[in-house]
PDB file of N, CA and C in Angstrom:
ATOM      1  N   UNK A   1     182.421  85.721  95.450  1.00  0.00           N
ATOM      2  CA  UNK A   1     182.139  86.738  94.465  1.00  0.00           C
ATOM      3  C   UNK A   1     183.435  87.096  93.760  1.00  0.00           C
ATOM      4  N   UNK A   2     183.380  87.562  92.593  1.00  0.00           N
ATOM      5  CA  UNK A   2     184.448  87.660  91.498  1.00  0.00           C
ATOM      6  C   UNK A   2     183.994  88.846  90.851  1.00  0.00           C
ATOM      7  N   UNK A   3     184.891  89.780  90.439  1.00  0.00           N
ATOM      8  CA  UNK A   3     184.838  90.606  89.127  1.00  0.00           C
ATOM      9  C   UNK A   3     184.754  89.946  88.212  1.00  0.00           C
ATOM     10  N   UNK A   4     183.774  91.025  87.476  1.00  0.00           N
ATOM     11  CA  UNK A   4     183.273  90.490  85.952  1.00  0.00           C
ATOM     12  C   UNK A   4     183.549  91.518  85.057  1.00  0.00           C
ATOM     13  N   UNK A   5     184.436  91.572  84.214  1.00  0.00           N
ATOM     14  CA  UNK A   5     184.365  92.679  83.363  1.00  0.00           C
ATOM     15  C   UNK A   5     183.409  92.003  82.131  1.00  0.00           C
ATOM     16  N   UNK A   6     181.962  92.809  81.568  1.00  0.00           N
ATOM     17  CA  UNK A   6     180.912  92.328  80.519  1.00  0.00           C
ATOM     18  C   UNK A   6     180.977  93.332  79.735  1.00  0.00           C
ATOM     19  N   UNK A   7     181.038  92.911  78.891  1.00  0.00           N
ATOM     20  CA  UNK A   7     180.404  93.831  77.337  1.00  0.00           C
ATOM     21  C   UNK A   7     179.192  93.378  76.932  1.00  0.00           C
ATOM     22  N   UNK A   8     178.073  94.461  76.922  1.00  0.00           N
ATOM     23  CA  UNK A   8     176.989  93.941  76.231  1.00  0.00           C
ATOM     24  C   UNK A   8     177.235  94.366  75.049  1.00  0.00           C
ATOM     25  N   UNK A   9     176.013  94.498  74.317  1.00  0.00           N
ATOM     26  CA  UNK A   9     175.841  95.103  72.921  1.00  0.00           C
ATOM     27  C   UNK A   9     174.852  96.415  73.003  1.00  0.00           C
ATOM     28  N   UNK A  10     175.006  97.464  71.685  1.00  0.00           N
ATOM     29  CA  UNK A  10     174.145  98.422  71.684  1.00  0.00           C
ATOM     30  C   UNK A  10     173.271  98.248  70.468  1.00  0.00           C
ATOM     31  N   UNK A  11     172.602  99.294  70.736  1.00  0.00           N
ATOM     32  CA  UNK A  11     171.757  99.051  69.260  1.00  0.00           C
ATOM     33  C   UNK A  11     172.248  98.917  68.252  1.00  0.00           C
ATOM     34  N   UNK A  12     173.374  99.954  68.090  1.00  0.00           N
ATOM     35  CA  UNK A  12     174.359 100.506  66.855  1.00  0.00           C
ATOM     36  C   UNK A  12     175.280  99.396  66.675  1.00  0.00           C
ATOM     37  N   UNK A  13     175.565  98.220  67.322  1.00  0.00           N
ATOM     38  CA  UNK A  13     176.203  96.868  67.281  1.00  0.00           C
ATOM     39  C   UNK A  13     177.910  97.483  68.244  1.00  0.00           C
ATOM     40  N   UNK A  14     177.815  98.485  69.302  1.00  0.00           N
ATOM     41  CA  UNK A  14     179.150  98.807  69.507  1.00  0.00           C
ATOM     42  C   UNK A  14     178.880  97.890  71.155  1.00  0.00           C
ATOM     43  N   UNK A  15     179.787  97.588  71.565  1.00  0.00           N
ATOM     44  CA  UNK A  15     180.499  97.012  72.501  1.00  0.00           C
ATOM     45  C   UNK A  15     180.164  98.217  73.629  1.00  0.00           C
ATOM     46  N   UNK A  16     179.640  97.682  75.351  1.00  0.00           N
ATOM     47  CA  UNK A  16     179.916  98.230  75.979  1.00  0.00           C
ATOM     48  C   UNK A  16     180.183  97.692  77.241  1.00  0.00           C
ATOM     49  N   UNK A  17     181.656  97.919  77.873  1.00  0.00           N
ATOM     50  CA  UNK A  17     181.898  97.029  79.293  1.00  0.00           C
ATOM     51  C   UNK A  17     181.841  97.760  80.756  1.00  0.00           C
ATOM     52  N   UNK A  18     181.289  97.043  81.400  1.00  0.00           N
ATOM     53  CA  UNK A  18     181.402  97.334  82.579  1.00  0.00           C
ATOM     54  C   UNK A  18     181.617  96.638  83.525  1.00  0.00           C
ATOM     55  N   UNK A  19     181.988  96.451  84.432  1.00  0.00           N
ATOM     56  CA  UNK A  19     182.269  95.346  85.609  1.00  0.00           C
ATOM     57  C   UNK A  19     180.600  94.677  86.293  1.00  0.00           C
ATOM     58  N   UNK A  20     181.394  94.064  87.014  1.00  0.00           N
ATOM     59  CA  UNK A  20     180.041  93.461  87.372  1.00  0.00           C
ATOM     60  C   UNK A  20     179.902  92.249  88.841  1.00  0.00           C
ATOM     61  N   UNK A  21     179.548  92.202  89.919  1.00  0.00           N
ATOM     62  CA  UNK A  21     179.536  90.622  90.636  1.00  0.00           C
ATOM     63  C   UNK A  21     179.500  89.424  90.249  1.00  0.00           C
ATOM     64  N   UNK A  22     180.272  88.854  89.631  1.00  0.00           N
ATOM     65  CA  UNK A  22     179.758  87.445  89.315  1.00  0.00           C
ATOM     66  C   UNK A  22     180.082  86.547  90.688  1.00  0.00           C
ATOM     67  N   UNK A  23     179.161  85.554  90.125  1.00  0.00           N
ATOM     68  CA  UNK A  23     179.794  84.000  90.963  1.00  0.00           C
ATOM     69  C   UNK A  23     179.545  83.062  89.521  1.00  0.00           C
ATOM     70  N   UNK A  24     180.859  82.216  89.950  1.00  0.00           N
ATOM     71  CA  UNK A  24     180.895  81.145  89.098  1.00  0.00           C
ATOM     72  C   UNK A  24     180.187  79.498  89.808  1.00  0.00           C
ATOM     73  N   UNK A  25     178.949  79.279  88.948  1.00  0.00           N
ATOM     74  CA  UNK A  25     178.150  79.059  89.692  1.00  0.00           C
ATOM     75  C   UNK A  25     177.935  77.626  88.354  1.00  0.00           C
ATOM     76  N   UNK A  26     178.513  76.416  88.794  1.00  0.00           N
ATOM     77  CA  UNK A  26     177.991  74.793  87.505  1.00  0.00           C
ATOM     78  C   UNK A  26     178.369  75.310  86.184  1.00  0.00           C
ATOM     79  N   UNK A  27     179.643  75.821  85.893  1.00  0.00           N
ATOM     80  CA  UNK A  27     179.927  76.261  84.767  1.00  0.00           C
ATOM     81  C   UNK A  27     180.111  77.387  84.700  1.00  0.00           C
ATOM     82  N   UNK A  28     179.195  78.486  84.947  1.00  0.00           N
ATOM     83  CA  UNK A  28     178.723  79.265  84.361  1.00  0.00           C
ATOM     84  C   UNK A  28     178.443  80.253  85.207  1.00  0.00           C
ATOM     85  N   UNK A  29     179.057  81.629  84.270  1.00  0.00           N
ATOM     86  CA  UNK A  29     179.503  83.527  85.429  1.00  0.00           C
ATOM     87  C   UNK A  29     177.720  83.821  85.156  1.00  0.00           C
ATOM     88  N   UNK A  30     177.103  83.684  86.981  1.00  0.00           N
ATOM     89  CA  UNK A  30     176.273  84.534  87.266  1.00  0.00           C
ATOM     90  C   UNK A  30     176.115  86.029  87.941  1.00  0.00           C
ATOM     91  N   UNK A  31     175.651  86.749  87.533  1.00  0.00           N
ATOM     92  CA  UNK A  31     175.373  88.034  87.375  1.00  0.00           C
ATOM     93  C   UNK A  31     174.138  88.830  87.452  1.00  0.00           C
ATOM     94  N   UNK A  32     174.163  90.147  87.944  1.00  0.00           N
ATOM     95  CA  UNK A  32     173.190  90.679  87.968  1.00  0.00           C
ATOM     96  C   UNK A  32     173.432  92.548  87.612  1.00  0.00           C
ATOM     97  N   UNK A  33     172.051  93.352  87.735  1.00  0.00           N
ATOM     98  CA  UNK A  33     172.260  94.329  87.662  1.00  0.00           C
ATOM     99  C   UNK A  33     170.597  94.875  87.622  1.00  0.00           C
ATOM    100  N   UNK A  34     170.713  96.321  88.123  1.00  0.00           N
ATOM    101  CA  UNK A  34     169.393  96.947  88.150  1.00  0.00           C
ATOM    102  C   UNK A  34     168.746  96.866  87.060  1.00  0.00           C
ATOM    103  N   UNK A  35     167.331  96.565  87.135  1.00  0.00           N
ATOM    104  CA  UNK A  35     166.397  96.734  86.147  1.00  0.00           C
ATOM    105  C   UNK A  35     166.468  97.882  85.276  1.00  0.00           C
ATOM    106  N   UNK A  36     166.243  98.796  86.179  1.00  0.00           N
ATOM    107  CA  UNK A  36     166.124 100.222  85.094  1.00  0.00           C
ATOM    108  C   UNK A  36     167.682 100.317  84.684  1.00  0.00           C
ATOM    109  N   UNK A  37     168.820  99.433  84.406  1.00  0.00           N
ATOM    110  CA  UNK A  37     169.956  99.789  84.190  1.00  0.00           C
ATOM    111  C   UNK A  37     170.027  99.897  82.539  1.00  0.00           C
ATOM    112  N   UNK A  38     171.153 100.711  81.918  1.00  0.00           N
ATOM    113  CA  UNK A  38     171.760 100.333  80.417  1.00  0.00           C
ATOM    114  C   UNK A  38     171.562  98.940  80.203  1.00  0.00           C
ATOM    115  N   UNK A  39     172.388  98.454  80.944  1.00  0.00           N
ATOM    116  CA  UNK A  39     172.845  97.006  80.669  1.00  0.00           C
ATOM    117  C   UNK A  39     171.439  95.863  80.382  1.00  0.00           C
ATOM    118  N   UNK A  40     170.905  96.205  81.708  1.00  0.00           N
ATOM    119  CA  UNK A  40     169.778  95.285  81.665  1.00  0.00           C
ATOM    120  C   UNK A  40     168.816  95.542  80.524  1.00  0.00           C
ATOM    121  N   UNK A  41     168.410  96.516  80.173  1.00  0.00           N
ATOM    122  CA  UNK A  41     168.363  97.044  78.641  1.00  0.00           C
ATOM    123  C   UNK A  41     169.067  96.257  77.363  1.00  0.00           C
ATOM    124  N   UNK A  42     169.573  96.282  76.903  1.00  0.00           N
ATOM    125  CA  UNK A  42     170.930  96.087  76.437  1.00  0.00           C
ATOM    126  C   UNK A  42     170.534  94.272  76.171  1.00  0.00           C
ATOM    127  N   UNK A  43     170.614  93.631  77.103  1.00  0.00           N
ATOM    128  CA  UNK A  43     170.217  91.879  77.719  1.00  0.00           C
ATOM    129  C   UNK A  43     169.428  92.171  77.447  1.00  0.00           C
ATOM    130  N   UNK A  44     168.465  92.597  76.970  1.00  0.00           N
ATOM    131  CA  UNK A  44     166.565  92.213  76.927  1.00  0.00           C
ATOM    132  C   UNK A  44     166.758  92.315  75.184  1.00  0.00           C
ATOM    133  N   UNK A  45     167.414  93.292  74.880  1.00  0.00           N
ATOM    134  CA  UNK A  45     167.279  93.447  73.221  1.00  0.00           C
ATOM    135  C   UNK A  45     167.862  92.678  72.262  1.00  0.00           C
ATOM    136  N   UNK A  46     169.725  92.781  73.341  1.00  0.00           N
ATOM    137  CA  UNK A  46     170.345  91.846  72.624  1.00  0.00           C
ATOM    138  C   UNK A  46     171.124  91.321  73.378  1.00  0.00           C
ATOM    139  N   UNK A  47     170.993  89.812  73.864  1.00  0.00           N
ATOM    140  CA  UNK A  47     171.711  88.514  74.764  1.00  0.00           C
ATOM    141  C   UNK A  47     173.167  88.482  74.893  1.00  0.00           C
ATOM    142  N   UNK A  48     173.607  88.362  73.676  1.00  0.00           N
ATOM    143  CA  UNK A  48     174.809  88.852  73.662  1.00  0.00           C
ATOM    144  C   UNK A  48     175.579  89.229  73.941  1.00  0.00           C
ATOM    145  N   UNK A  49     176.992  88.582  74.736  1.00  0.00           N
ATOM    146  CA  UNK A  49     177.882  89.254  75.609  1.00  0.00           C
ATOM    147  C   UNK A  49     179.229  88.298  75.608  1.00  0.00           C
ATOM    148  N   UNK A  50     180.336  89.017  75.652  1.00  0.00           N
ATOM    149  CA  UNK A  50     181.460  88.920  75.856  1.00  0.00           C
ATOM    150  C   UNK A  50     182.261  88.809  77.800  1.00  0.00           C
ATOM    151  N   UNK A  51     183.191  87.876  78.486  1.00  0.00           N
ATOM    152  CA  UNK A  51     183.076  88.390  79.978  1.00  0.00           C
ATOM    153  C   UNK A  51     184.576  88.125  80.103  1.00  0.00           C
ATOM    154  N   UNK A  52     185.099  88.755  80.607  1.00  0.00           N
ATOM    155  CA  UNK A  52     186.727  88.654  81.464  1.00  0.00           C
ATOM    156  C   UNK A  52     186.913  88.423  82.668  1.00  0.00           C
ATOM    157  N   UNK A  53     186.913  87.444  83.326  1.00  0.00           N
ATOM    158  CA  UNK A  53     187.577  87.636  85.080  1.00  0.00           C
ATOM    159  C   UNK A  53     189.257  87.564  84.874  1.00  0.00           C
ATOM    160  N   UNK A  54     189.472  88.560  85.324  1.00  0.00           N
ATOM    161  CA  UNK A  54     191.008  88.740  85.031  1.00  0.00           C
ATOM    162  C   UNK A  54     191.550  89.442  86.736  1.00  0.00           C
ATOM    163  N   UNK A  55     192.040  88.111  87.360  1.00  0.00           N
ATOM    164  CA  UNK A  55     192.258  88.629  89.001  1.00  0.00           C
ATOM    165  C   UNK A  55     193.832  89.232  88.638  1.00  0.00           C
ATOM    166  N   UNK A  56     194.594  88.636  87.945  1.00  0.00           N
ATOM    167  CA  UNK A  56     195.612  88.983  87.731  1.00  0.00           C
ATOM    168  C   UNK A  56     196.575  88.628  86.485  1.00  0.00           C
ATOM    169  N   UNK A  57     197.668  89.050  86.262  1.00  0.00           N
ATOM    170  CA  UNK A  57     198.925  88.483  85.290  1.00  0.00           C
ATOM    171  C   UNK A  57     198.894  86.926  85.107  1.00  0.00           C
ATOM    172  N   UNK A  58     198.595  85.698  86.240  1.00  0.00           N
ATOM    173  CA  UNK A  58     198.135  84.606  86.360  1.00  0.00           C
ATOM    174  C   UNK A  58     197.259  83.748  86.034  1.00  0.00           C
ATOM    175  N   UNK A  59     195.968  84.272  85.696  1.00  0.00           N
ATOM    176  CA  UNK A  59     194.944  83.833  85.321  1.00  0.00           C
ATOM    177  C   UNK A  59     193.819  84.612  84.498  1.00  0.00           C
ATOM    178  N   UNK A  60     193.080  83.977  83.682  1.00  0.00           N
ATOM    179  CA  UNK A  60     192.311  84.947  82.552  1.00  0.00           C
ATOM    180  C   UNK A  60     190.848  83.681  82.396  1.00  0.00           C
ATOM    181  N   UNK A  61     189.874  84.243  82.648  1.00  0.00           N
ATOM    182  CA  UNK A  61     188.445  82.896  82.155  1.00  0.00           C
ATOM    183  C   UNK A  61     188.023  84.020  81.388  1.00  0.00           C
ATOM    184  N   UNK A  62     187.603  83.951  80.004  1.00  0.00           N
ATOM    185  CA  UNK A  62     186.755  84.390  78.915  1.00  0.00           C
ATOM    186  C   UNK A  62     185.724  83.412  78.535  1.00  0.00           C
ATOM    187  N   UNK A  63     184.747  84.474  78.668  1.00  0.00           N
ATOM    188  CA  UNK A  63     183.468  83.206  78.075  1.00  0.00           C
ATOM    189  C   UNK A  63     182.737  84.605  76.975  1.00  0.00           C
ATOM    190  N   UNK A  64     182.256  83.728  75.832  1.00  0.00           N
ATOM    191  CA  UNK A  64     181.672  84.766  74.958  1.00  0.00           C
ATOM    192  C   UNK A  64     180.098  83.417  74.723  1.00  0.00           C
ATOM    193  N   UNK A  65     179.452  84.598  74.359  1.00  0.00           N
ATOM    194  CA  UNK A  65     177.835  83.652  74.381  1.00  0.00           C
ATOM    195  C   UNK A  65     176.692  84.503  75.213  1.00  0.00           C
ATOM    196  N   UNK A  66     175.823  83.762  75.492  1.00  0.00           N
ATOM    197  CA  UNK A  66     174.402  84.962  75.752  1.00  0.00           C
ATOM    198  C   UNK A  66     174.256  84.839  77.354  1.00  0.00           C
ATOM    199  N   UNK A  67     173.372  85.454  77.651  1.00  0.00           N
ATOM    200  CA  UNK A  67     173.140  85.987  78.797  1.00  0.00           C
ATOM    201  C   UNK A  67     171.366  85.465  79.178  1.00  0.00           C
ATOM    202  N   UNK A  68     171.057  84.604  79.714  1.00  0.00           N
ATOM    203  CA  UNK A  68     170.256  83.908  79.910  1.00  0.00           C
ATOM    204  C   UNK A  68     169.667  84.535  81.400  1.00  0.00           C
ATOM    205  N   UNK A  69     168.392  84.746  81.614  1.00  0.00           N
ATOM    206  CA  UNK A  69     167.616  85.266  82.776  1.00  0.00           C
ATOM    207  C   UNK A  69     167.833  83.812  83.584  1.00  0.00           C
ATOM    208  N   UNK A  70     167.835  83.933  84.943  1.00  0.00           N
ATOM    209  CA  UNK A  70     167.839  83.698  86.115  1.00  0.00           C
ATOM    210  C   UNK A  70     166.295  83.567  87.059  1.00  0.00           C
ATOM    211  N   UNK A  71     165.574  82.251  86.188  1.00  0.00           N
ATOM    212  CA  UNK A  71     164.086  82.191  86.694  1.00  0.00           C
ATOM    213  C   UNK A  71     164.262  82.031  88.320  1.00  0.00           C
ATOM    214  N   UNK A  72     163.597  83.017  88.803  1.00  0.00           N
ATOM    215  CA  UNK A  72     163.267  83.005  90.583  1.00  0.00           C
ATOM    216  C   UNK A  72     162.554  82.570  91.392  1.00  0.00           C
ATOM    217  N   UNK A  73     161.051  82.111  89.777  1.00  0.00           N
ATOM    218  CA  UNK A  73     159.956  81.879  90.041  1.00  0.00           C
ATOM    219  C   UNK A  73     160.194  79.917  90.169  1.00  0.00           C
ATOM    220  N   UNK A  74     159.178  79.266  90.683  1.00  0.00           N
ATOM    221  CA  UNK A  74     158.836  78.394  89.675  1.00  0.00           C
ATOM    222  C   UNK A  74     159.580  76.702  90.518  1.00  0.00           C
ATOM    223  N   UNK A  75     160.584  77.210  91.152  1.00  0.00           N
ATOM    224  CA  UNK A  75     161.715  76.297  91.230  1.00  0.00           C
ATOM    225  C   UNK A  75     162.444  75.806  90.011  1.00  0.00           C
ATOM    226  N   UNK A  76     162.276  75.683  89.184  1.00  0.00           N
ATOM    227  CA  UNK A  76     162.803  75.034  87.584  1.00  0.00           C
ATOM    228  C   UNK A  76     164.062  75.651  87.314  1.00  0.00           C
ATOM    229  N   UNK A  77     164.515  76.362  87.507  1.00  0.00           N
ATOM    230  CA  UNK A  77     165.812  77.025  87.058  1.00  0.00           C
ATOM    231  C   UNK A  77     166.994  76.462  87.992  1.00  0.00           C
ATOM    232  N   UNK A  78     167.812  75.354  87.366  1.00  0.00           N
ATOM    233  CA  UNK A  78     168.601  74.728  88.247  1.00  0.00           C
ATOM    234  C   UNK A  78     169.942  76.120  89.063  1.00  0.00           C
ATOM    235  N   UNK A  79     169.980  77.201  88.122  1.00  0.00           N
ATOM    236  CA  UNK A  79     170.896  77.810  88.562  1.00  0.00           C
ATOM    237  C   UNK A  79     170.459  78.636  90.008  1.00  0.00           C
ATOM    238  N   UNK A  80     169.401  79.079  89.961  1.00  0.00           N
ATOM    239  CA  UNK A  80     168.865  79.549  91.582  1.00  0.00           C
ATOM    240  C   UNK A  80     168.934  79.614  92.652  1.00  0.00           C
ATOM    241  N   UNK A  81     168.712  78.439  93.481  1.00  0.00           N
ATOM    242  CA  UNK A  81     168.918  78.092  94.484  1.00  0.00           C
ATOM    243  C   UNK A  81     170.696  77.969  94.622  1.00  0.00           C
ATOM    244  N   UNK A  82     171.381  77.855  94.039  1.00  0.00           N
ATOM    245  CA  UNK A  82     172.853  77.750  94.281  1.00  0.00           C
ATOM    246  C   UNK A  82     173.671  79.337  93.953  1.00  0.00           C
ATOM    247  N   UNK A  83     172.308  80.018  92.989  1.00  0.00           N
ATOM    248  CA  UNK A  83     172.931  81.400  92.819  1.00  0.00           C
ATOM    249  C   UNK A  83     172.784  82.087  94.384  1.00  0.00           C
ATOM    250  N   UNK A  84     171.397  81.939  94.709  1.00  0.00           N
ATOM    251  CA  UNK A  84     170.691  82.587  95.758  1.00  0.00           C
ATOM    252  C   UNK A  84     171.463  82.458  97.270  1.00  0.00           C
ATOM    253  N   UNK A  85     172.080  80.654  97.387  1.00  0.00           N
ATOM    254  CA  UNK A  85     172.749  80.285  98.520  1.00  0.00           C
ATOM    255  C   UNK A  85     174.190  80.828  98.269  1.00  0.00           C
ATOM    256  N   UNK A  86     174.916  81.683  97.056  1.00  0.00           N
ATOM    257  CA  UNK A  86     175.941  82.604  97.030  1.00  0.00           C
ATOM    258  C   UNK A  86     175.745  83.715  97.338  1.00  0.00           C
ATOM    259  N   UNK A  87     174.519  84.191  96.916  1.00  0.00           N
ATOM    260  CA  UNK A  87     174.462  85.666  97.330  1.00  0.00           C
ATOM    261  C   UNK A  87     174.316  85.836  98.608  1.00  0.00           C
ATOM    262  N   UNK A  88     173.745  84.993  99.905  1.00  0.00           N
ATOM    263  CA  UNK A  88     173.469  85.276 101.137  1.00  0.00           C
ATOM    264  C   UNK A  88     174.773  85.143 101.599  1.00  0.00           C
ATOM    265  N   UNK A  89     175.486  84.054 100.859  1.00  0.00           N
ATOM    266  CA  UNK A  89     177.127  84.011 101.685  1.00  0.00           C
ATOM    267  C   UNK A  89     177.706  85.377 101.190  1.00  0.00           C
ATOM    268  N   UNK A  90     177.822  86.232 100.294  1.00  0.00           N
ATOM    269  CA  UNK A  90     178.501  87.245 100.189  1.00  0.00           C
ATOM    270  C   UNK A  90     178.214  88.455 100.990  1.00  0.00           C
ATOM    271  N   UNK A  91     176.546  88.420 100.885  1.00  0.00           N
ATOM    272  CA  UNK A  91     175.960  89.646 101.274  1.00  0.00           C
ATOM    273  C   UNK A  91     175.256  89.470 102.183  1.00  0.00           C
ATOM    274  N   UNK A  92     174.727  88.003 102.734  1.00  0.00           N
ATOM    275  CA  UNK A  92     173.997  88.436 104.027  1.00  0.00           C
ATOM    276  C   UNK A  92     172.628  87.960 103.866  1.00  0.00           C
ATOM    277  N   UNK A  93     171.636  88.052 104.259  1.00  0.00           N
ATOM    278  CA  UNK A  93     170.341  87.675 103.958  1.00  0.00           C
ATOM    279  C   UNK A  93     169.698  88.788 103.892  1.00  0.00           C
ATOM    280  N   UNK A  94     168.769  88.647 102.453  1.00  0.00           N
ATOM    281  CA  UNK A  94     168.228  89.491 101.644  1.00  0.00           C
ATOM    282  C   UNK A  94     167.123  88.727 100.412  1.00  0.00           C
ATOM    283  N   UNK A  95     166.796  89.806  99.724  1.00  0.00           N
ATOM    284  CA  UNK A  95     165.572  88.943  99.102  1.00  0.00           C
ATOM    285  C   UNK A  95     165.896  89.139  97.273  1.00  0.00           C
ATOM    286  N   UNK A  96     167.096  88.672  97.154  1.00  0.00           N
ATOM    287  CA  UNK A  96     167.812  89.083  96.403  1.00  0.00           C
ATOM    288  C   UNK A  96     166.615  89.156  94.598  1.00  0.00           C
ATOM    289  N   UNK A  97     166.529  88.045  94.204  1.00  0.00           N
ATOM    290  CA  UNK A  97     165.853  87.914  92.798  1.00  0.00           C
ATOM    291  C   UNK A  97     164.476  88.227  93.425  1.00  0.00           C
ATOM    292  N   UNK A  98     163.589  88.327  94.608  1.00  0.00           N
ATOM    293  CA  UNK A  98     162.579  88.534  94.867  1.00  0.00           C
ATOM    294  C   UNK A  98     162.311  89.498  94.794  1.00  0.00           C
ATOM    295  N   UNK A  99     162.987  91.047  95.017  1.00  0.00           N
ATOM    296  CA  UNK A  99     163.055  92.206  94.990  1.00  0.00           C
ATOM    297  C   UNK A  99     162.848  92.944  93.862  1.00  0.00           C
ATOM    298  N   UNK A 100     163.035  92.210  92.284  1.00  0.00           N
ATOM    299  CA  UNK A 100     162.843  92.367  91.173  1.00  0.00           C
ATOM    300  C   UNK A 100     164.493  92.811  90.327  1.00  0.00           C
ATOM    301  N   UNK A 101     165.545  92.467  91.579  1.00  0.00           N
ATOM    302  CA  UNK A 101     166.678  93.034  90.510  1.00  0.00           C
ATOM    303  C   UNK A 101     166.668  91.461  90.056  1.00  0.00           C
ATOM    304  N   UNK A 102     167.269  91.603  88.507  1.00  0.00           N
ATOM    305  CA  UNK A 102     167.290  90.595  87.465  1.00  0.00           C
ATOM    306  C   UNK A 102     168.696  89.996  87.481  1.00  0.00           C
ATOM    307  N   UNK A 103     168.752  88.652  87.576  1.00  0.00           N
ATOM    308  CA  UNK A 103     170.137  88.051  87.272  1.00  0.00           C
ATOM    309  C   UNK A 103     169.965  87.134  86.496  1.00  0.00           C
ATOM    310  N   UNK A 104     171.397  86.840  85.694  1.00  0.00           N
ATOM    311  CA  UNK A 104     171.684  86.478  84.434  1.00  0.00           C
ATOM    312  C   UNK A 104     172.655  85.253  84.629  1.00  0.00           C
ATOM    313  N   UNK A 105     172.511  84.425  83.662  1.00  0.00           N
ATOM    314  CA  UNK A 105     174.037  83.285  83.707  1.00  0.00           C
ATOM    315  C   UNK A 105     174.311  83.490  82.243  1.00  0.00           C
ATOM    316  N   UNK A 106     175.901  83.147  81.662  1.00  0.00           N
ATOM    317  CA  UNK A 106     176.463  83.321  80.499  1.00  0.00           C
ATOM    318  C   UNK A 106     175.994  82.359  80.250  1.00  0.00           C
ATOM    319  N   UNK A 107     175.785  81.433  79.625  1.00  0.00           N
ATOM    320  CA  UNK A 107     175.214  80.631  78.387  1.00  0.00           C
ATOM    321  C   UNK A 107     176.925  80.214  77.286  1.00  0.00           C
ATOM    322  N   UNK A 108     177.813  80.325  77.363  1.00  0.00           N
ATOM    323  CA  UNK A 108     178.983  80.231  76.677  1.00  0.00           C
ATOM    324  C   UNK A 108     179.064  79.190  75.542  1.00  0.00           C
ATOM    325  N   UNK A 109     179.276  79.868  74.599  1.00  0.00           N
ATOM    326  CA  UNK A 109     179.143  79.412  73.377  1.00  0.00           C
ATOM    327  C   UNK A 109     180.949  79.023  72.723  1.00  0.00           C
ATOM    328  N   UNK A 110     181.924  79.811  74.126  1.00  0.00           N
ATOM    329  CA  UNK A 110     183.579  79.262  73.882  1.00  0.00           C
ATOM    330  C   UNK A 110     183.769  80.086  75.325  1.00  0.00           C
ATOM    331  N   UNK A 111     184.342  79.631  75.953  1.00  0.00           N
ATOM    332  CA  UNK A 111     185.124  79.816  76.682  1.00  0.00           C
ATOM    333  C   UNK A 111     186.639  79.711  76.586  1.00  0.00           C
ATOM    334  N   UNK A 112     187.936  80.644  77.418  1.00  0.00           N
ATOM    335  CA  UNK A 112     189.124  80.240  77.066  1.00  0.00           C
ATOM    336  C   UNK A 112     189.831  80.358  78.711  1.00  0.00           C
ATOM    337  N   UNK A 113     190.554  79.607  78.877  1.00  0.00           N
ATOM    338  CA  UNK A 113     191.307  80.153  80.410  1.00  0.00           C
ATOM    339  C   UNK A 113     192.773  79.881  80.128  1.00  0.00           C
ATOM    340  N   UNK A 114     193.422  81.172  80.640  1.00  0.00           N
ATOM    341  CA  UNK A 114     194.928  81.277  80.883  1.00  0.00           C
ATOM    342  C   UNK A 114     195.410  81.160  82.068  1.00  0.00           C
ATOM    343  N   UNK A 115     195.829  79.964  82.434  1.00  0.00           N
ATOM    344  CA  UNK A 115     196.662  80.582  83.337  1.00  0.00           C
ATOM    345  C   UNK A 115     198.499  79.845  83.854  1.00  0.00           C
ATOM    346  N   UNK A 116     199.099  81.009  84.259  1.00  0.00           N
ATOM    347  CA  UNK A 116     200.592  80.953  84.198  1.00  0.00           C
ATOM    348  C   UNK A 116     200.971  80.526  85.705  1.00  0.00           C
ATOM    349  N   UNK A 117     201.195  79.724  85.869  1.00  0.00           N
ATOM    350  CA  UNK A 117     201.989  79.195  87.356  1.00  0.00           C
ATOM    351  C   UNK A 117     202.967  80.552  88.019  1.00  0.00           C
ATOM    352  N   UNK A 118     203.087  80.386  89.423  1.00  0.00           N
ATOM    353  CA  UNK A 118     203.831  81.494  89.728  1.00  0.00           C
ATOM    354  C   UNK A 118     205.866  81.377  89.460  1.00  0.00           C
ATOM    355  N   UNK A 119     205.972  81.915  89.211  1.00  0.00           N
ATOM    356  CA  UNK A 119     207.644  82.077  89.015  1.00  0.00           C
ATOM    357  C   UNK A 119     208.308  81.197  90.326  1.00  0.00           C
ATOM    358  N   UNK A 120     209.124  80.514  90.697  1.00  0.00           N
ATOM    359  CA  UNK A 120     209.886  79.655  91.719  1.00  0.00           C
ATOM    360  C   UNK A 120     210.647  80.514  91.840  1.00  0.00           C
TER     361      UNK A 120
END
């Protein structure tokens, strides 16, 4: 698991960030958050999102692009089963997307990564 700093979008087109769990999961920062949340709000209206993992002065992954649901159902959603076999390693066994909280993968339309070797 990784910090995610996300900006969704608002109605009014303003920027709003908040952190978040990701795992970097075949590319691509998966994520989640409560249903009844802003955010998840926010992802239903408008996809749209900006993401920072920034662990330190060393390293920077930016991905800008949409925010794609996390099918639970179905088997078809290649990201699932590899999201699902992260979340039990972080947290344990639980019924994570079954429960109805909603998770998301970035969709990245550019990505950028910095990173600076340590000083000798």
């Amino acid at each position: 698991m990784r910090l995610l700093s996300l900006a969704t979008v608002t109605a009014d087109h303003r920027p709003l960030v908040g952190a978040v769990d990701a795992f970097f999961i075949r590319g691509a920062f998966c994520f989640g958050s409560s249903p009844t949340s802003v955010r998840a709000r926010h992802l239903a209206a408008r996809p749209q999102v900006s993401a920072v993992h920034l662990p330190g002065e060393h390293l920077s992954v930016t991905a800008h692009g949409r925010a794609i649901p996390i099918g639970w159902e179905g088997g078809g959603d290649p990201y699932a089963g590899p999201l699902l076999d992260a979340l039990r390693d972080a947290y344990g066994e639980g019924n994570f997307g079954e429960q109805g909280f909603p998770y998301w993968r970035i969709e990245a339309d550019k990505m950028f990564v910095f990173h600076m070797p340590p000083a000798d």
